[in-house]
N, C-alpha and C. Protein backbone atom coordinates (compact mmCIF):
# COMPACT_ATOMS: atom_id res chain seq x y z
N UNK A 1 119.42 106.57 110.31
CA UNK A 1 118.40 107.43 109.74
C UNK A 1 117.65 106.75 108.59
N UNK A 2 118.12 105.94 107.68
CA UNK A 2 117.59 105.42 106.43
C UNK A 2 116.66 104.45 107.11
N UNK A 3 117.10 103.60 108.01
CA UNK A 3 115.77 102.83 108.98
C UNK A 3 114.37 103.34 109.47
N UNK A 4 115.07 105.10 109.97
CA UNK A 4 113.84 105.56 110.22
C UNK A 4 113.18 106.14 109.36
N UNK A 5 113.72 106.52 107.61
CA UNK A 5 112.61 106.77 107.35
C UNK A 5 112.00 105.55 105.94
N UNK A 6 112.18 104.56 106.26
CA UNK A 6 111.79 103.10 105.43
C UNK A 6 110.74 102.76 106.78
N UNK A 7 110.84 102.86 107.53
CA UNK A 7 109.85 102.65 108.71
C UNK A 7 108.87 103.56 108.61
N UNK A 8 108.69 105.04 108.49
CA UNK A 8 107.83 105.50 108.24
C UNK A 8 106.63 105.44 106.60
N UNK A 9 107.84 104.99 105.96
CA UNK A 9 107.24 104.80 104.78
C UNK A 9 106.50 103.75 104.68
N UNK A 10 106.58 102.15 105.59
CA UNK A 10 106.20 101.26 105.74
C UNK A 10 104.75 101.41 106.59
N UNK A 11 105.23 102.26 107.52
CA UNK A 11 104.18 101.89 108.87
C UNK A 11 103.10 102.42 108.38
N UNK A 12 102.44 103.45 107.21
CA UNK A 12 101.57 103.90 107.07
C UNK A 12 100.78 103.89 106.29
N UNK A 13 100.96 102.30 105.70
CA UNK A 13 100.13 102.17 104.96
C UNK A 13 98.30 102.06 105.37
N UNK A 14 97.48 102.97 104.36
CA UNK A 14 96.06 102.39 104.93
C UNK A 14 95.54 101.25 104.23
N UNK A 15 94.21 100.98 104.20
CA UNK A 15 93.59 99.80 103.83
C UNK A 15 93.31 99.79 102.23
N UNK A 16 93.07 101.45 102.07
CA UNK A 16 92.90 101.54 100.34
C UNK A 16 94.26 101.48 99.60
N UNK A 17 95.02 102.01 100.16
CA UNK A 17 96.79 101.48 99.58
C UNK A 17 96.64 99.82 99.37
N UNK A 18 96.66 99.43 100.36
CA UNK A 18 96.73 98.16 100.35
C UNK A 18 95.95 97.03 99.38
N UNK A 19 94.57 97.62 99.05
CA UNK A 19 93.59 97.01 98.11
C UNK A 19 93.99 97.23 97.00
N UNK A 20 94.93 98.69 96.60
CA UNK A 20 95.43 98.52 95.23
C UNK A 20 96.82 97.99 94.75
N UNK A 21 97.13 97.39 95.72
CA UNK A 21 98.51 96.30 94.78
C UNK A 21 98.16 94.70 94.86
N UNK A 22 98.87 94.72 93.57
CA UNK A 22 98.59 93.30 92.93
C UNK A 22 98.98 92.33 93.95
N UNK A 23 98.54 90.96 94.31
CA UNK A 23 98.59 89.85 94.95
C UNK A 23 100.25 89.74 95.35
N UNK A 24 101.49 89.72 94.20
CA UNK A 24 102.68 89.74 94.25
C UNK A 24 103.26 90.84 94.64
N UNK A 25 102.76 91.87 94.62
CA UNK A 25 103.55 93.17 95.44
C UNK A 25 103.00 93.13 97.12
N UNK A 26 101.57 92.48 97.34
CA UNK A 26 100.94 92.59 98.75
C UNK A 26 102.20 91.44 99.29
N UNK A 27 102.30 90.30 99.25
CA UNK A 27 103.07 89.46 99.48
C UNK A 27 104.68 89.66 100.02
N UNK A 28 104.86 90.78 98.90
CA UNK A 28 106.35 91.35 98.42
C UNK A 28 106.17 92.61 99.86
N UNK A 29 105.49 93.27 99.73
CA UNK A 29 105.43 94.19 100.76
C UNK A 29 105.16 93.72 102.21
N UNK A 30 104.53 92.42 102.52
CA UNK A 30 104.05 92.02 103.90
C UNK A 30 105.78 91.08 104.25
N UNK A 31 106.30 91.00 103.31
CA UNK A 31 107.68 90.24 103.75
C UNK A 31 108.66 91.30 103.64
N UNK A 32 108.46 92.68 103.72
CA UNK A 32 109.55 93.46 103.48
C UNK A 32 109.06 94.58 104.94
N UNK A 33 107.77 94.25 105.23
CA UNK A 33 107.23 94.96 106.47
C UNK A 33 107.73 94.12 107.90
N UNK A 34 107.77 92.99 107.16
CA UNK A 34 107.80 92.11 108.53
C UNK A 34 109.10 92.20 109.07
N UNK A 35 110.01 91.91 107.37
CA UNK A 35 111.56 92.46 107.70
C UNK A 35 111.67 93.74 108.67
N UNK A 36 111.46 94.83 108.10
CA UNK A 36 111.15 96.32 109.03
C UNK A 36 111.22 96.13 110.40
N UNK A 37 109.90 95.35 110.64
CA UNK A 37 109.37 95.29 112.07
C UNK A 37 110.57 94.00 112.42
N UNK A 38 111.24 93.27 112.59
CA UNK A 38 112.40 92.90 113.08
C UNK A 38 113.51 93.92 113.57
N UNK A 39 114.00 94.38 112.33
CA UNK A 39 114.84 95.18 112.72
C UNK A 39 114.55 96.35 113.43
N UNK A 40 113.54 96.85 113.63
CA UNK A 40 113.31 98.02 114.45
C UNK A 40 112.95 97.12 115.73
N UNK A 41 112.78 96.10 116.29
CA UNK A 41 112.77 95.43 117.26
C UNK A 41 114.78 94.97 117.75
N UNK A 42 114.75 94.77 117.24
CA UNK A 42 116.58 94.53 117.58
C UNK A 42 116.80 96.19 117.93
N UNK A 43 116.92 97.31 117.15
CA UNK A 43 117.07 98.57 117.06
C UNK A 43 117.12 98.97 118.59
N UNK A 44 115.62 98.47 118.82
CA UNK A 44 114.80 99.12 120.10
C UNK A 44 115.97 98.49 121.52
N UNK A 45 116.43 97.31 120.87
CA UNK A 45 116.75 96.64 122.27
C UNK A 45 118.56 97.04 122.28
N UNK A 46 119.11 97.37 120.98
CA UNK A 46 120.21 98.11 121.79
C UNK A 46 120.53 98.96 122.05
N UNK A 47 119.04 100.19 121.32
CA UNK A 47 119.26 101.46 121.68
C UNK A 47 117.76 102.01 121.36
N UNK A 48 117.28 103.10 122.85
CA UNK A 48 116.05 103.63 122.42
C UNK A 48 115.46 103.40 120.66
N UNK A 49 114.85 103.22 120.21
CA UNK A 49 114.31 103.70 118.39
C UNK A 49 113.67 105.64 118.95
N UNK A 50 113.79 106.50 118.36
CA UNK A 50 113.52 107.55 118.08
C UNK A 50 111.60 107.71 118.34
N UNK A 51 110.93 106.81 117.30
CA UNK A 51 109.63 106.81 117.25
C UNK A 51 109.35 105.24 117.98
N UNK A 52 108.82 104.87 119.11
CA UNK A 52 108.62 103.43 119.55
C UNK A 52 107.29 103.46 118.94
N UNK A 53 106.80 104.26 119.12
CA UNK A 53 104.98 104.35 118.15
C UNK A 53 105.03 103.73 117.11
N UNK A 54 105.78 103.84 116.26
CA UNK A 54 105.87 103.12 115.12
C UNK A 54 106.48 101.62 115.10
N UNK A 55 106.58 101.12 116.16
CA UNK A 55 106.31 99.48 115.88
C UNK A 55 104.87 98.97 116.14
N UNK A 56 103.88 99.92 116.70
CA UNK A 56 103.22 99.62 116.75
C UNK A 56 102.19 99.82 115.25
N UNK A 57 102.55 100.92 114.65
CA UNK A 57 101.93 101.15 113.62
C UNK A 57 102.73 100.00 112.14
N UNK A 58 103.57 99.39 112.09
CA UNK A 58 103.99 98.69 111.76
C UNK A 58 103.16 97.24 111.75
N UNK A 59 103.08 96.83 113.17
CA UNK A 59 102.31 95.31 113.59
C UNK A 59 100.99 95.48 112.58
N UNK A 60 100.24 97.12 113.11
CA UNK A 60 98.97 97.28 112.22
C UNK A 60 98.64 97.01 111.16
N UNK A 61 100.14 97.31 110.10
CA UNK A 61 100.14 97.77 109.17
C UNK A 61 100.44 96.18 108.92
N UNK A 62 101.12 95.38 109.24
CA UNK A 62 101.36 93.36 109.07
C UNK A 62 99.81 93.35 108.71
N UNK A 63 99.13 93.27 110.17
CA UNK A 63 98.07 92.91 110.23
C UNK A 63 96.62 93.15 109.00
N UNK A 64 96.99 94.31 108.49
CA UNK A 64 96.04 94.84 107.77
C UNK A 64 96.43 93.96 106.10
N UNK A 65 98.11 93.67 105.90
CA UNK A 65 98.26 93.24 105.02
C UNK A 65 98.05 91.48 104.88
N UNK A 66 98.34 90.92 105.85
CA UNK A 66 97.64 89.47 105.92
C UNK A 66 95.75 89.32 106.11
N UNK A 67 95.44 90.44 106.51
CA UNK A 67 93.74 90.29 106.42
C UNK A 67 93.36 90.31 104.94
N UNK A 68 94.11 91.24 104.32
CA UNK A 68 93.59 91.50 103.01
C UNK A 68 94.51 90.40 101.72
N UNK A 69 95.46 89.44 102.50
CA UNK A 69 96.29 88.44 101.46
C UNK A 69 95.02 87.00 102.09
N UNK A 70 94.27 87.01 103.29
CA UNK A 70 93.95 85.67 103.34
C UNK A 70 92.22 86.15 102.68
N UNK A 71 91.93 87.37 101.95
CA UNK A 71 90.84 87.71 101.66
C UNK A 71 90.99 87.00 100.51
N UNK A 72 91.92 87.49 99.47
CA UNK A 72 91.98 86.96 98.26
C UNK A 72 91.76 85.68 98.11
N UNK A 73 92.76 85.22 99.20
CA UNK A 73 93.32 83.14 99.33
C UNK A 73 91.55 82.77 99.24
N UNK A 74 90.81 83.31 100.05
CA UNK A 74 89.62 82.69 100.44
C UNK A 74 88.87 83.10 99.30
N UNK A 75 88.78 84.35 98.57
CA UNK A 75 88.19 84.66 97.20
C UNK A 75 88.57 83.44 96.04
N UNK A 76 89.54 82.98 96.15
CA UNK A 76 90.18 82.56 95.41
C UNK A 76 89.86 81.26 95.17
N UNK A 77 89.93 80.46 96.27
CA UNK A 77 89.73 79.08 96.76
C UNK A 77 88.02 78.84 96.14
N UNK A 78 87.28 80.45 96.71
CA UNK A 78 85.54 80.28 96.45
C UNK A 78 85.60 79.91 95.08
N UNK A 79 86.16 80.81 94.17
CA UNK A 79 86.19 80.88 92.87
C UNK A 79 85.79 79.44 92.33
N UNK A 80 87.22 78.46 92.71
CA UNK A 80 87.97 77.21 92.22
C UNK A 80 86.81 76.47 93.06
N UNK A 81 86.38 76.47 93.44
CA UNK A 81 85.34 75.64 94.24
C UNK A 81 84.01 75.67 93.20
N UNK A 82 83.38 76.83 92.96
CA UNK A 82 82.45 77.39 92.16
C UNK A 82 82.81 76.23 90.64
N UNK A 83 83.94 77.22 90.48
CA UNK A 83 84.00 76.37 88.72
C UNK A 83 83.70 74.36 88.80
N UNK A 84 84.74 74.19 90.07
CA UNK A 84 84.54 73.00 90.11
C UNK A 84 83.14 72.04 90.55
N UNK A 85 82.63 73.20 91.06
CA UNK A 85 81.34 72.72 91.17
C UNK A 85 79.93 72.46 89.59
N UNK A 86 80.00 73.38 89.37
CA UNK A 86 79.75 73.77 87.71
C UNK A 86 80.56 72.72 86.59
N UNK A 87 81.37 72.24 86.79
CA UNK A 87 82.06 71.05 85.94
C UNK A 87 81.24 70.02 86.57
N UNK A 88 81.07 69.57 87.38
CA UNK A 88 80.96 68.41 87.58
C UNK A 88 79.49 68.10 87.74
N UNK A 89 78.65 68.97 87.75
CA UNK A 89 77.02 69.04 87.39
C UNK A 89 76.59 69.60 88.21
């Protein structure tokens, strides 16, 4: 039961949740989702999971959190590019 409801708590995150945690909690949360989505994959294979819907809302929920960790990387990189461009004339 504690699986299923850390899975629900996981799987639902939306996109504005997601825009408001800091770089180290997005990170912290996309490695604690991914964990999730393992174990509810083992779950599934030695015994029905209760909700199978929710691995799928899970993958979503990966997915939505690496779109918005390689947004930053690439914000980030622009940034350091910018300054370094501006230093050097």
């Amino acid at each position: 039961m504690l699986l299923d409801q850390i899975i629900q708590k996981k799987s639902k995150m939306n996109i504005q949740d997601i825009r408001e945690l800091t770089t180290k909690e997005l990170v912290d949360t996309y490695k604690e989702t991914r964990l999730t989505l393992t174990k509810m994959r083992f779950q599934n294979v030695i015994s029905q999971i209760e909700q199978p819907h929710t691995m799928g809302e899970t993958r979503r929920t990966i997915a939505r959190l690496l779109g918005e960790i390689n947004k930053r990387r690439i914000e980030s990189e622009m940034a350091a590019f910018e300054r370094k461009s501006k230093i050097e004339g």
